[in-house]
Protein backbone atom coordinates (compact mmCIF):
# COMPACT_ATOMS: atom_id res chain seq x y z
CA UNK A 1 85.99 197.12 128.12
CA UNK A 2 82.66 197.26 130.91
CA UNK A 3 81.26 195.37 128.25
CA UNK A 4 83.37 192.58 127.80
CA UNK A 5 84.13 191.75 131.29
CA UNK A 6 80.06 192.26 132.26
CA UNK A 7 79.41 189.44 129.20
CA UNK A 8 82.64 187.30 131.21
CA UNK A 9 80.90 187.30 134.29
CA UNK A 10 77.41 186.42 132.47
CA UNK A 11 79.21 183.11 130.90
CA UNK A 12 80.32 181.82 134.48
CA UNK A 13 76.80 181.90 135.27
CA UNK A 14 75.08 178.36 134.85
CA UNK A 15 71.90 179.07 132.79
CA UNK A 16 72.06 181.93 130.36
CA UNK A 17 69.17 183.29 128.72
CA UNK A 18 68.91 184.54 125.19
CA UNK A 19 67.96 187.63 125.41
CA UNK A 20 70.95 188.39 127.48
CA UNK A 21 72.49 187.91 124.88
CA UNK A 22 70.26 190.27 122.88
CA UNK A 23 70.52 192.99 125.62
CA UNK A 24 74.22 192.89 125.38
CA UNK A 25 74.15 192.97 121.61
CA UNK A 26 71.85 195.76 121.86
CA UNK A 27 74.00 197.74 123.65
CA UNK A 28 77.22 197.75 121.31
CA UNK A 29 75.12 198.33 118.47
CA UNK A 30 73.31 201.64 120.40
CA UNK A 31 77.29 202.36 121.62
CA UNK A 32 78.06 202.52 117.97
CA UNK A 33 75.50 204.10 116.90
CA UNK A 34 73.13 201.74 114.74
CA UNK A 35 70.11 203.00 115.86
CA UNK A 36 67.81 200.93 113.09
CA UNK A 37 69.56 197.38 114.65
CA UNK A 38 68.90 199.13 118.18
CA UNK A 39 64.78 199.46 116.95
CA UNK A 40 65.09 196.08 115.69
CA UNK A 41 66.69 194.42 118.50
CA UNK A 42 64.44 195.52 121.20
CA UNK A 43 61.50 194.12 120.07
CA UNK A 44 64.05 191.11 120.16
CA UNK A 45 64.93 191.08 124.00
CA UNK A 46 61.52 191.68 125.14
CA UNK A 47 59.98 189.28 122.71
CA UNK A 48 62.94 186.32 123.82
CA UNK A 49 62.65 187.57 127.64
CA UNK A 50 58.75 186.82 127.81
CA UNK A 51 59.20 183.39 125.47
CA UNK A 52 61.74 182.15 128.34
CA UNK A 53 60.14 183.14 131.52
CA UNK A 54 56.81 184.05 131.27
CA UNK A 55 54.87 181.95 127.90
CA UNK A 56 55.69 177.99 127.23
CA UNK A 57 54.08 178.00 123.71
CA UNK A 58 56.60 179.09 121.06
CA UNK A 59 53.44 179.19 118.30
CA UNK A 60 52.44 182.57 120.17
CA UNK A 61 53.11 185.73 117.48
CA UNK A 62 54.92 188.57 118.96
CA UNK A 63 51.91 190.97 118.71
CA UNK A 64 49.88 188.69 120.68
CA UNK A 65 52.55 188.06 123.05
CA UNK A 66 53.27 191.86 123.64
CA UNK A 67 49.46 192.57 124.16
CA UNK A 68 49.04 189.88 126.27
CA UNK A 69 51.92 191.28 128.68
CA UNK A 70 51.81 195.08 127.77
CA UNK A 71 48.57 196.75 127.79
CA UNK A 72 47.18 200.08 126.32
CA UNK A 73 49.89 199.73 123.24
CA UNK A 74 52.98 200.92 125.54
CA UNK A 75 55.15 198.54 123.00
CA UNK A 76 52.87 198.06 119.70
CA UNK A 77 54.49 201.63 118.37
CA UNK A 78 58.02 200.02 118.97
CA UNK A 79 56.83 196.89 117.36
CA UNK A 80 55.35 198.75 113.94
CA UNK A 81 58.44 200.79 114.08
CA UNK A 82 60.62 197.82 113.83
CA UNK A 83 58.85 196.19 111.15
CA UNK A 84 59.32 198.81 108.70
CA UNK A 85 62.34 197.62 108.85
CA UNK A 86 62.40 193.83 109.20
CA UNK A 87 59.40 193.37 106.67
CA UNK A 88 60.03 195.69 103.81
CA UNK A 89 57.74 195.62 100.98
C-alpha cells in the first residue's frame, strides 16, 4: 500500500522522470521476489537517470555512458551481469 500512495504523490508532481518510474517498478519486482528483472532493471534506472539529467545525446551506449559517470568499473559487473540476461546467445 506505501507503494501505491508514494507512486500517487509522484503523479501530482509536474515533471516526472522515467526512471522513476523504473525505480518504482524495480521495487515491486525485488518485493516479489524477481531478482533476474531486479538485475535487469537497474542497469535501467541508472542508465534512464543519467540520459535525463546528466547526457543530451541519446546515440551514447550504456557502457560508455556508465564509464563516463562511474569510474574504476563500480557498475560494469552489474552491467555484464544483466546482459546475460537481456542478450542471450
Amino acid at each position: 500500500m506505501r507503494l501505491n500512495i508514494t507512486i500517487l504523490k509522484l503523479v501530482s508532481v509536474k515533471k516526472v522522470y522515467t526512471h522513476h518510474i523504473f525505480f518504482f517498478d524495480m521495487s515491486s519486482a525485488f518485493c516479489a521476489g524477481a531478482w533476474v528483472s531486479v538485475i535487469v532493471m537497474s542497469i535501467s534506472v541508472i542508465d534512464s537517470h543519467l540520459r535525463e539529467t546528466e547526457v543530451s545525446e541519446d546515440e551514447i551506449r550504456t557502457v560508455d555512458l556508465l564509464k563516463q559517470y562511474f569510474k574504476g568499473g563500480d557498475l560494469d559487473w552489474l552491467r555484464k551481469l544483466r546482459n546475460k540476461f537481456v542478450h542471450v546467445k
